[in-house]
PDB file of N, CA and C in Angstrom:
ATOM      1  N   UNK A   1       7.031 -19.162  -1.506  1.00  0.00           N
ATOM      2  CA  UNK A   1       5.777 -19.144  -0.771  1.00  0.00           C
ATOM      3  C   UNK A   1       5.218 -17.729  -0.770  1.00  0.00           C
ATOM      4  N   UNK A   2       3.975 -17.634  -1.158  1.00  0.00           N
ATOM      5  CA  UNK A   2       3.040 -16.562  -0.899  1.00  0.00           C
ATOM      6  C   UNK A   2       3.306 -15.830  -1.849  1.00  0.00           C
ATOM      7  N   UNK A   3       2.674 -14.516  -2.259  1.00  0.00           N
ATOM      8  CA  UNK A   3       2.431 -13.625  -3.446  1.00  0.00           C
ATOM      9  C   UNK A   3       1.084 -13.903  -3.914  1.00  0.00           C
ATOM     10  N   UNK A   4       1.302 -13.343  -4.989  1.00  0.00           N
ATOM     11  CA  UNK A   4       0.038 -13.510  -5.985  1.00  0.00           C
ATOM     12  C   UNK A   4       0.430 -14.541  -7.017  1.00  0.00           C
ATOM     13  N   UNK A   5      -0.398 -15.166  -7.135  1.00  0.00           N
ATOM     14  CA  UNK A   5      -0.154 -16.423  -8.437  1.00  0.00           C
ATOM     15  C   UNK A   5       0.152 -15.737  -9.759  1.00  0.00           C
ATOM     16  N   UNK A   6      -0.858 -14.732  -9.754  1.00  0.00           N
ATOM     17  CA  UNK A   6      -1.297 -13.919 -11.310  1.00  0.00           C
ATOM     18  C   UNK A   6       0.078 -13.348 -11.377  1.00  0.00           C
ATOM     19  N   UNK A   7       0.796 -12.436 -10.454  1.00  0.00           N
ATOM     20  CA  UNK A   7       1.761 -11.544 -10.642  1.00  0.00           C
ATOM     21  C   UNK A   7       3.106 -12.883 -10.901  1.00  0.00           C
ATOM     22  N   UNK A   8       3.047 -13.239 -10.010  1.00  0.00           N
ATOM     23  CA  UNK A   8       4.175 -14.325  -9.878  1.00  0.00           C
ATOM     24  C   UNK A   8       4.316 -14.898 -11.125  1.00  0.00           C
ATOM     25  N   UNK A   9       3.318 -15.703 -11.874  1.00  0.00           N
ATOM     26  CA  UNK A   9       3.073 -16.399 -13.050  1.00  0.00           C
ATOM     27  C   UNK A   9       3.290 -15.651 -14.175  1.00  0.00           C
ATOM     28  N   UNK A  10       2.661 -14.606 -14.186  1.00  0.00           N
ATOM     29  CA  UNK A  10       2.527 -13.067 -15.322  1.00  0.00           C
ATOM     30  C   UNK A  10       4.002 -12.898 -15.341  1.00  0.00           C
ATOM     31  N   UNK A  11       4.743 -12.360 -14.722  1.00  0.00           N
ATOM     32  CA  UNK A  11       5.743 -12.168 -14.439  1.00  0.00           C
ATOM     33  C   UNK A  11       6.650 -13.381 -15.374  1.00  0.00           C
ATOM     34  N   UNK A  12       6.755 -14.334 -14.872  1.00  0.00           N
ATOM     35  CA  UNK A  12       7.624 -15.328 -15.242  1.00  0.00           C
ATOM     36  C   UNK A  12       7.402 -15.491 -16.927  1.00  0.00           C
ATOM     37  N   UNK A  13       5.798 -15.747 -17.556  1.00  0.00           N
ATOM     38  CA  UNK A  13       5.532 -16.166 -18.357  1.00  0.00           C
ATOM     39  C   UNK A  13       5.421 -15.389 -19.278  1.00  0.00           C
ATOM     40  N   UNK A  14       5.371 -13.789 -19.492  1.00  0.00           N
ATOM     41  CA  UNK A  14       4.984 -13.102 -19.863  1.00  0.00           C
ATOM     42  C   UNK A  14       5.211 -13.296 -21.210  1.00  0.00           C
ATOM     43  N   UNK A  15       7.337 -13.268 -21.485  1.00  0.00           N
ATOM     44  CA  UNK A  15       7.612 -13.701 -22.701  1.00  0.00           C
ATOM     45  C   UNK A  15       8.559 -15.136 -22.506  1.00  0.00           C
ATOM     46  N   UNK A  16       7.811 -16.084 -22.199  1.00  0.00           N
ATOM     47  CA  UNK A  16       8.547 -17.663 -21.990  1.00  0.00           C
ATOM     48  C   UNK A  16       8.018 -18.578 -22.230  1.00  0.00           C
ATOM     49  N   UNK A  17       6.332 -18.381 -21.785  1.00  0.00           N
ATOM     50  CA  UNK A  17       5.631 -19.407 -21.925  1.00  0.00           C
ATOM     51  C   UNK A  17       4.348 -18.821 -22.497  1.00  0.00           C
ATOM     52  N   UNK A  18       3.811 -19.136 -23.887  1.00  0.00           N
ATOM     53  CA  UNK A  18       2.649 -18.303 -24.142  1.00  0.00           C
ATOM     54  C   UNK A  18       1.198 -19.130 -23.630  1.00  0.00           C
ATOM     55  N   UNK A  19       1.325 -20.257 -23.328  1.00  0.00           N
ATOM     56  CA  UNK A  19      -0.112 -21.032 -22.905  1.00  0.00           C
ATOM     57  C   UNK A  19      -0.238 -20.993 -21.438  1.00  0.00           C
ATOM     58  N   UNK A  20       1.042 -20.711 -20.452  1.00  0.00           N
ATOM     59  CA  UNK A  20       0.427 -19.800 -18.847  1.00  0.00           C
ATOM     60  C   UNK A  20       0.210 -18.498 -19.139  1.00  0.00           C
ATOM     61  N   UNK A  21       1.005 -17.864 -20.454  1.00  0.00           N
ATOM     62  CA  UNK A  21       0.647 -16.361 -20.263  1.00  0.00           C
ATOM     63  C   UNK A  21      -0.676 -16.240 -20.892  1.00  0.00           C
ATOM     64  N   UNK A  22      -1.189 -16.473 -21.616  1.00  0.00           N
ATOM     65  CA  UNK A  22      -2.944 -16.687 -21.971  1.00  0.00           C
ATOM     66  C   UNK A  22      -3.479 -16.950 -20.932  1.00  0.00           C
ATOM     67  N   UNK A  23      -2.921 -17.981 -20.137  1.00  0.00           N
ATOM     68  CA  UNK A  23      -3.977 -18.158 -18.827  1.00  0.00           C
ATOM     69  C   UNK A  23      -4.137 -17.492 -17.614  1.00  0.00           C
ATOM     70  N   UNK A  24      -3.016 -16.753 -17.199  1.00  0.00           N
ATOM     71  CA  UNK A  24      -2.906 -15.733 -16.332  1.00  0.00           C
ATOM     72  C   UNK A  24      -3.888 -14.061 -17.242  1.00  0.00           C
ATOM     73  N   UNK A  25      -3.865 -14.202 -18.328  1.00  0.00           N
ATOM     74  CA  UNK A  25      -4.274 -13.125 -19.247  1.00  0.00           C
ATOM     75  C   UNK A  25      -5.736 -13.568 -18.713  1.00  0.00           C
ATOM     76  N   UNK A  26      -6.153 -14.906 -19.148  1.00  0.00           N
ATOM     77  CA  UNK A  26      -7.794 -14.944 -18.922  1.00  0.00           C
ATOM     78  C   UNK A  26      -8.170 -15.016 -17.031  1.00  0.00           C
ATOM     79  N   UNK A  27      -7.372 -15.151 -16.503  1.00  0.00           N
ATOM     80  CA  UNK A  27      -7.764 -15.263 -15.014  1.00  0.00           C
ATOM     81  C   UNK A  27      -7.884 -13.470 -14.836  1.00  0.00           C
ATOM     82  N   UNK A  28      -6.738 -12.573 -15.194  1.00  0.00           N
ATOM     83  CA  UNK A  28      -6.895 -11.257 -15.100  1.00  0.00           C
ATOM     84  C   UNK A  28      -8.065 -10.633 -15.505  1.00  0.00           C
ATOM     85  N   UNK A  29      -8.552 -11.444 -16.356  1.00  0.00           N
ATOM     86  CA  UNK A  29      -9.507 -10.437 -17.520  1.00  0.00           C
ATOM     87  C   UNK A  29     -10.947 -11.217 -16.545  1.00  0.00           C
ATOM     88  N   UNK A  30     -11.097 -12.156 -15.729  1.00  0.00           N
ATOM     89  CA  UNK A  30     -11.995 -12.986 -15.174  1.00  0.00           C
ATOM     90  C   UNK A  30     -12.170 -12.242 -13.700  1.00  0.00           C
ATOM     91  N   UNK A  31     -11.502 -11.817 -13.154  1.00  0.00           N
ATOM     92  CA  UNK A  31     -11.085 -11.259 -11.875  1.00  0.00           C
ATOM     93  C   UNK A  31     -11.414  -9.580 -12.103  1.00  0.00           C
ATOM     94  N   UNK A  32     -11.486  -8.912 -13.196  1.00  0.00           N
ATOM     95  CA  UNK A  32     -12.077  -7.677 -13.940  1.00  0.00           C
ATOM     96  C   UNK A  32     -13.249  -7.454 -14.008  1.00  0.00           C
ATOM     97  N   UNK A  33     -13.530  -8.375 -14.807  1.00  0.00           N
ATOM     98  CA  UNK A  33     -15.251  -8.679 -15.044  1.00  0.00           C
ATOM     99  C   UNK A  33     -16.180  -8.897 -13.684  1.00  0.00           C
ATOM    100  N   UNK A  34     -15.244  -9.541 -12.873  1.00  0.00           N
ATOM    101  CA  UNK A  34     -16.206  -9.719 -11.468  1.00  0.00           C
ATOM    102  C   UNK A  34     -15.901  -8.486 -10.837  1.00  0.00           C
ATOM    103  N   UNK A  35     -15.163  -7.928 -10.786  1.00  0.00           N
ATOM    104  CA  UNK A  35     -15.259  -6.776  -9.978  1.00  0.00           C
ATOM    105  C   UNK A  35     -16.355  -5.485 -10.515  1.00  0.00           C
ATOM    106  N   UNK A  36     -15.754  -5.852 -12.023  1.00  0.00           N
ATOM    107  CA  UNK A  36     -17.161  -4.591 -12.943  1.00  0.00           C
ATOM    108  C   UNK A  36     -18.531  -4.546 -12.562  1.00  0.00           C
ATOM    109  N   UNK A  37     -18.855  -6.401 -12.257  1.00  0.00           N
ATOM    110  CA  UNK A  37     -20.259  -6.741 -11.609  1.00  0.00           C
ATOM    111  C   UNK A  37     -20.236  -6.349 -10.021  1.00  0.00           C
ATOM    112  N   UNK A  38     -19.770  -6.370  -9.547  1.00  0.00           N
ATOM    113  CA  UNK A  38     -19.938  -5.857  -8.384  1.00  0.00           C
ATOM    114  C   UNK A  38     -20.201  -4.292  -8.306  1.00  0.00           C
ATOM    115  N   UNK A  39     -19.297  -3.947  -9.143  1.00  0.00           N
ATOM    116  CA  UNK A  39     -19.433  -1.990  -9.402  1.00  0.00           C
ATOM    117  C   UNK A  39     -20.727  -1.883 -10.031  1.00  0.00           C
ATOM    118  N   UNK A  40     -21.461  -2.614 -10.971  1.00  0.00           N
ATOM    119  CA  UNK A  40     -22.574  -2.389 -11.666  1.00  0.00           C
ATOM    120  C   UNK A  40     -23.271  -2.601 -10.870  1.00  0.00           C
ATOM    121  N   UNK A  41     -23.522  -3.743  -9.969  1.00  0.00           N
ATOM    122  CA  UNK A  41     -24.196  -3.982  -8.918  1.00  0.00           C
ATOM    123  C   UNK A  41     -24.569  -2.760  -7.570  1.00  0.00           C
ATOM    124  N   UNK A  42     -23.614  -1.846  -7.402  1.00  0.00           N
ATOM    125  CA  UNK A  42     -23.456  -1.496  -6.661  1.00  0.00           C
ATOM    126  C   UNK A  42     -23.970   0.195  -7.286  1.00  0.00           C
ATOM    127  N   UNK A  43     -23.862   0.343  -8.164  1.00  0.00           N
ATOM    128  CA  UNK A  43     -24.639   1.702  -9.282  1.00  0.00           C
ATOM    129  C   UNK A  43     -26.303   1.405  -9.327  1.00  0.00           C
ATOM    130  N   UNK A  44     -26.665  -0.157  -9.261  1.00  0.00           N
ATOM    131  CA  UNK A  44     -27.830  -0.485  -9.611  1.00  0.00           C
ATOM    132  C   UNK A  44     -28.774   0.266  -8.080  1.00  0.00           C
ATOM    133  N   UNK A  45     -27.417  -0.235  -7.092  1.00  0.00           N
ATOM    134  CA  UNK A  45     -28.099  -0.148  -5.810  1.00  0.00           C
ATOM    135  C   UNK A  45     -28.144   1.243  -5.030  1.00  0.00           C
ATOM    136  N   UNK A  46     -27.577   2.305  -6.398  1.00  0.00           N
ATOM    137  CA  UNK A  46     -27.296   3.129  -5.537  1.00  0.00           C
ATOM    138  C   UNK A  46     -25.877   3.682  -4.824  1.00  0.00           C
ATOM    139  N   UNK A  47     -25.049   3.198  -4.726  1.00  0.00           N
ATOM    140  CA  UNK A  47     -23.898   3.067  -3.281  1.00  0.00           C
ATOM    141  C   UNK A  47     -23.029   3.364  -4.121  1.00  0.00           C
ATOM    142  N   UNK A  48     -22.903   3.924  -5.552  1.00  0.00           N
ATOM    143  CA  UNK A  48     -21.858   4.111  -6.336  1.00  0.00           C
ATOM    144  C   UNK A  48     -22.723   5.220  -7.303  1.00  0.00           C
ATOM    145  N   UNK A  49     -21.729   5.833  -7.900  1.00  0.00           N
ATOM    146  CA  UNK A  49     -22.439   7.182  -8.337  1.00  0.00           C
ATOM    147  C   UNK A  49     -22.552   6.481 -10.109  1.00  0.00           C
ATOM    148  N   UNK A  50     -24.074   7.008 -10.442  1.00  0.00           N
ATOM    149  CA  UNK A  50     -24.147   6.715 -11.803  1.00  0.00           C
ATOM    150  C   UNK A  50     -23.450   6.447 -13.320  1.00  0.00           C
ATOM    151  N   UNK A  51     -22.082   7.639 -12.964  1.00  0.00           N
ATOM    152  CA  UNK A  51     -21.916   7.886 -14.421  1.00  0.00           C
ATOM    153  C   UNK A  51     -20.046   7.251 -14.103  1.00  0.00           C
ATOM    154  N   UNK A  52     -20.015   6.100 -13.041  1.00  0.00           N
ATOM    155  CA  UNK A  52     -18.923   5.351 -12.827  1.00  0.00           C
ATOM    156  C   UNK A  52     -19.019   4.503 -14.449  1.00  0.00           C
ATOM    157  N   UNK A  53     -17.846   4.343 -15.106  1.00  0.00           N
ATOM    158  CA  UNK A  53     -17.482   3.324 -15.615  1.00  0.00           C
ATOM    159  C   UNK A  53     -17.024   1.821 -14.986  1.00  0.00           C
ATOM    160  N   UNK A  54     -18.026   1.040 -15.176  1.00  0.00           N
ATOM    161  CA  UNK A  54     -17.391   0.299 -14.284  1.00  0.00           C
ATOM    162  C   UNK A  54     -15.746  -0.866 -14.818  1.00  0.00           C
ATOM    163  N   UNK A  55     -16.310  -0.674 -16.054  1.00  0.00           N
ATOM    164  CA  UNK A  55     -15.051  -1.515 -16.661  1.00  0.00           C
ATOM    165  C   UNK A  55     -13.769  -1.323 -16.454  1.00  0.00           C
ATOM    166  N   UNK A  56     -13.383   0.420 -16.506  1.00  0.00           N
ATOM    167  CA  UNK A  56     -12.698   1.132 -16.556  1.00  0.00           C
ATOM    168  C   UNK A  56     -12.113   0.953 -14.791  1.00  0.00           C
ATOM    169  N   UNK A  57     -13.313   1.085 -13.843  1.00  0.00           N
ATOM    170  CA  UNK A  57     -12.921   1.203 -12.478  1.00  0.00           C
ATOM    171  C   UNK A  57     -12.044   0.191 -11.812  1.00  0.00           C
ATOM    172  N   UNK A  58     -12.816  -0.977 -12.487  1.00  0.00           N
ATOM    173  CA  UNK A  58     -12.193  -2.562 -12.657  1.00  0.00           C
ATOM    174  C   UNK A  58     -10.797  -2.550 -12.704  1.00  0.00           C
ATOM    175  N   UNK A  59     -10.759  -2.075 -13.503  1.00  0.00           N
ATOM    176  CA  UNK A  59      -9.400  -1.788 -13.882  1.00  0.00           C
ATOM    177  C   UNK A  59      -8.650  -1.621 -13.217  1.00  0.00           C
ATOM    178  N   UNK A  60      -8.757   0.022 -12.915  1.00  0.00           N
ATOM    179  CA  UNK A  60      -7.548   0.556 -11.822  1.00  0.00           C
ATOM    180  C   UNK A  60      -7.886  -0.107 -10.455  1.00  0.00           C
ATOM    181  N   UNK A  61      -8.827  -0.398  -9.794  1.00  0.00           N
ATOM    182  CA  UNK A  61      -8.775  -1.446  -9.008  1.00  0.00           C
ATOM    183  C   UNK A  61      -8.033  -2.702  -8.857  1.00  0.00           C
ATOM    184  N   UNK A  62      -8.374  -3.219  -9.887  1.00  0.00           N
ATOM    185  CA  UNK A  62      -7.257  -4.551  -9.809  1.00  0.00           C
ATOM    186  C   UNK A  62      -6.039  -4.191  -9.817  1.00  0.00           C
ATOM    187  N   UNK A  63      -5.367  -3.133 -10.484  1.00  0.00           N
ATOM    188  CA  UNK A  63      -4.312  -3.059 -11.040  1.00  0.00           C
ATOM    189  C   UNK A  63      -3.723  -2.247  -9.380  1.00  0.00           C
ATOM    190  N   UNK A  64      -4.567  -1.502  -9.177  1.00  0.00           N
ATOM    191  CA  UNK A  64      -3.512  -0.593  -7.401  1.00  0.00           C
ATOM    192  C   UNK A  64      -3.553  -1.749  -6.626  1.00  0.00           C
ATOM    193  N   UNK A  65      -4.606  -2.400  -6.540  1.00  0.00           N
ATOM    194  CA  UNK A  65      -4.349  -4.069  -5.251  1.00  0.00           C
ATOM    195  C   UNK A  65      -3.253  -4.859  -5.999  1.00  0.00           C
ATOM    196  N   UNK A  66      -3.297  -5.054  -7.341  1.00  0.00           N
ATOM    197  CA  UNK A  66      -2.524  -6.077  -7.278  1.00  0.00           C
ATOM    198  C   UNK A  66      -0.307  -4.748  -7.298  1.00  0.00           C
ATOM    199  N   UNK A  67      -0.501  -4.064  -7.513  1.00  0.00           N
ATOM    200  CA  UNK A  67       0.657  -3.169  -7.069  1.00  0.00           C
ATOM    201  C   UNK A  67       0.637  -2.788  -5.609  1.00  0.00           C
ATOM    202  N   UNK A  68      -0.103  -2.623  -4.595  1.00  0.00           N
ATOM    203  CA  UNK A  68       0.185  -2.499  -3.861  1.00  0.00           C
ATOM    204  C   UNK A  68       0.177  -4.092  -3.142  1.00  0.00           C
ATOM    205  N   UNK A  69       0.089  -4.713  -3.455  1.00  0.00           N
ATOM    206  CA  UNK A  69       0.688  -6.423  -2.700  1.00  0.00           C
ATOM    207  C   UNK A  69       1.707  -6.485  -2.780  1.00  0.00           C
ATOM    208  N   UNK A  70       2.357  -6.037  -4.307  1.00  0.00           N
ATOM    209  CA  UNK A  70       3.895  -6.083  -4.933  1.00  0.00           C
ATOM    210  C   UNK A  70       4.770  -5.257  -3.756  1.00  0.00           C
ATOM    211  N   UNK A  71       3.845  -4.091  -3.687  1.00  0.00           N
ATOM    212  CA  UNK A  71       4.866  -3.103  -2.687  1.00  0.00           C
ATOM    213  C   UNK A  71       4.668  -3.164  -0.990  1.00  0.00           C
ATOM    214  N   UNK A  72       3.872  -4.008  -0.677  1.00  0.00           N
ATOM    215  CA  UNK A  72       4.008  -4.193   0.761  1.00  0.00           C
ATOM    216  C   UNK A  72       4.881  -5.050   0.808  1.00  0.00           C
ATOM    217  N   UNK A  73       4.588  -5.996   0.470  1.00  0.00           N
ATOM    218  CA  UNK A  73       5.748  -7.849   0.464  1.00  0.00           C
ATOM    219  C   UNK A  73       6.914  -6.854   0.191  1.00  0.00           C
ATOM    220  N   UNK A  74       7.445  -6.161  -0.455  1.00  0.00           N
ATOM    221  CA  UNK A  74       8.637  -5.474  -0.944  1.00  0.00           C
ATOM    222  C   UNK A  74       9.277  -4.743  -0.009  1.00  0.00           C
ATOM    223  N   UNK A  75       8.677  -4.077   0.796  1.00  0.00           N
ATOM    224  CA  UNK A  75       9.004  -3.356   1.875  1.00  0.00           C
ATOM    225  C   UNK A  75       8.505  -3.511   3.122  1.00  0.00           C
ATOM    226  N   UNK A  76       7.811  -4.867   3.609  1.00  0.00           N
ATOM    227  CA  UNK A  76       7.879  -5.753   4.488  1.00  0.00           C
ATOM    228  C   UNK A  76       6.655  -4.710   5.591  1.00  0.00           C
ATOM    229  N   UNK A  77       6.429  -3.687   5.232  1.00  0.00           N
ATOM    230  CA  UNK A  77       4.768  -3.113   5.342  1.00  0.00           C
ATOM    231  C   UNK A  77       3.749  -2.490   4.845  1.00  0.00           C
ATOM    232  N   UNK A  78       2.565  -2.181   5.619  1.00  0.00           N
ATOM    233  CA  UNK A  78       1.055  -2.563   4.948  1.00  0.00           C
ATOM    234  C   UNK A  78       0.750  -1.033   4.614  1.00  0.00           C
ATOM    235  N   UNK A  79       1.985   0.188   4.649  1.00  0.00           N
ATOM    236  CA  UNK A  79       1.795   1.482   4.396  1.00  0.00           C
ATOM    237  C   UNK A  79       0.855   1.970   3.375  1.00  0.00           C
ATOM    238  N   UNK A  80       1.526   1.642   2.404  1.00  0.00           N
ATOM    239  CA  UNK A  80       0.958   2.118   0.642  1.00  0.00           C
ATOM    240  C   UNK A  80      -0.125   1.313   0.403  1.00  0.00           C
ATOM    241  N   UNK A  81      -0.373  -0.098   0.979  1.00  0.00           N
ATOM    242  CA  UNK A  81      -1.628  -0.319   0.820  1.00  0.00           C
ATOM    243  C   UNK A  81      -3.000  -0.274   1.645  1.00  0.00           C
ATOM    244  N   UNK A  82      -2.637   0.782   2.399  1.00  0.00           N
ATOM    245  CA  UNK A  82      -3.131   1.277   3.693  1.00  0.00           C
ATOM    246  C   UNK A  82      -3.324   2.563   2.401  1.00  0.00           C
ATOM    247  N   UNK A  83      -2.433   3.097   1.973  1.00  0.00           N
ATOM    248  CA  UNK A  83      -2.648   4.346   1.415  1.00  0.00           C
ATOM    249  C   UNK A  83      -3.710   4.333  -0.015  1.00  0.00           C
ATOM    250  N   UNK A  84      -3.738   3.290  -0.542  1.00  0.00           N
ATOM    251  CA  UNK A  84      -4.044   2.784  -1.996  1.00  0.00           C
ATOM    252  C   UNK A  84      -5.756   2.526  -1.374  1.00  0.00           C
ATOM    253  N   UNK A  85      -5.702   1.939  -0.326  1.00  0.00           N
ATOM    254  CA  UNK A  85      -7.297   1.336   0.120  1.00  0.00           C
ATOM    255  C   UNK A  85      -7.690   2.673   0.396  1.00  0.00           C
ATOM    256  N   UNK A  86      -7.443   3.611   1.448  1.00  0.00           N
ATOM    257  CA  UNK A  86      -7.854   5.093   1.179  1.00  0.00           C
ATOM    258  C   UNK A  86      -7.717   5.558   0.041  1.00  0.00           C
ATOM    259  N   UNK A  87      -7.510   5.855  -0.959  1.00  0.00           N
ATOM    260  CA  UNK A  87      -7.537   6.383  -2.640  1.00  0.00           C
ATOM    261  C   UNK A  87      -8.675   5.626  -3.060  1.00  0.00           C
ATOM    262  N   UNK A  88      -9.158   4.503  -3.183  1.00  0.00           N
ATOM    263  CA  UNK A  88      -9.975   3.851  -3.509  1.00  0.00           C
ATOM    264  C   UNK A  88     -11.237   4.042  -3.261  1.00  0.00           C
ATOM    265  N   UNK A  89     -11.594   4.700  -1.681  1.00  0.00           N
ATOM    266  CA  UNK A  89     -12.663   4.591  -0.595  1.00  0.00           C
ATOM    267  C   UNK A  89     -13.353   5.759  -1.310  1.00  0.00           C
ATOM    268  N   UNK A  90     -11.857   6.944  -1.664  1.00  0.00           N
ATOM    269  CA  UNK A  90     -12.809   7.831  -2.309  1.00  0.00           C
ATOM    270  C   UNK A  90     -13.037   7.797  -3.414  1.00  0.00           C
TER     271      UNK A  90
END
């Protein structure tokens, strides 16, 4: 019970099953893209500084939330992702 599907699944399937690991691959790469639109969105509006990559930002975004979920559940608190959401803000 509970986790992340993507990590949980990714994890398992990575080298076992190649038709969940394609699909966890396209949910990752789907969950990227929406965040890029939101960052582009958010350059359009102003509230993000121009010369952001957003693809790139996408990125390390997804990738510190979905590591810091790994490491709270792991150590049973919300520290590092208390610390990761401040890194982000700036």
């Amino acid at each position: 019970m509970g986790g992340c599907p993507l990590l949980n699944f990714g994890t398992e399937a990575d080298d076992t099953n190649p038709v969940v690991k394609e699909k966890v691959n396209r949910a990752i790469k789907r969950g990227q893209e929406l965040l890029s639109g939101i960052i582009e969105k958010g350059i359009s509006n102003k509230e993000f500084r121009a010369d952001w990559n957003s693809a790139d930002f996408a990125t390390v975004l997804f990738a510190m939330l979905e590591g810091g979920h790994l490491i709270a559940r792991m150590s049973g608190n919300n520290d590092r992702m208390i610390a990761i959401g401040n890194t982000l803000k700036k």
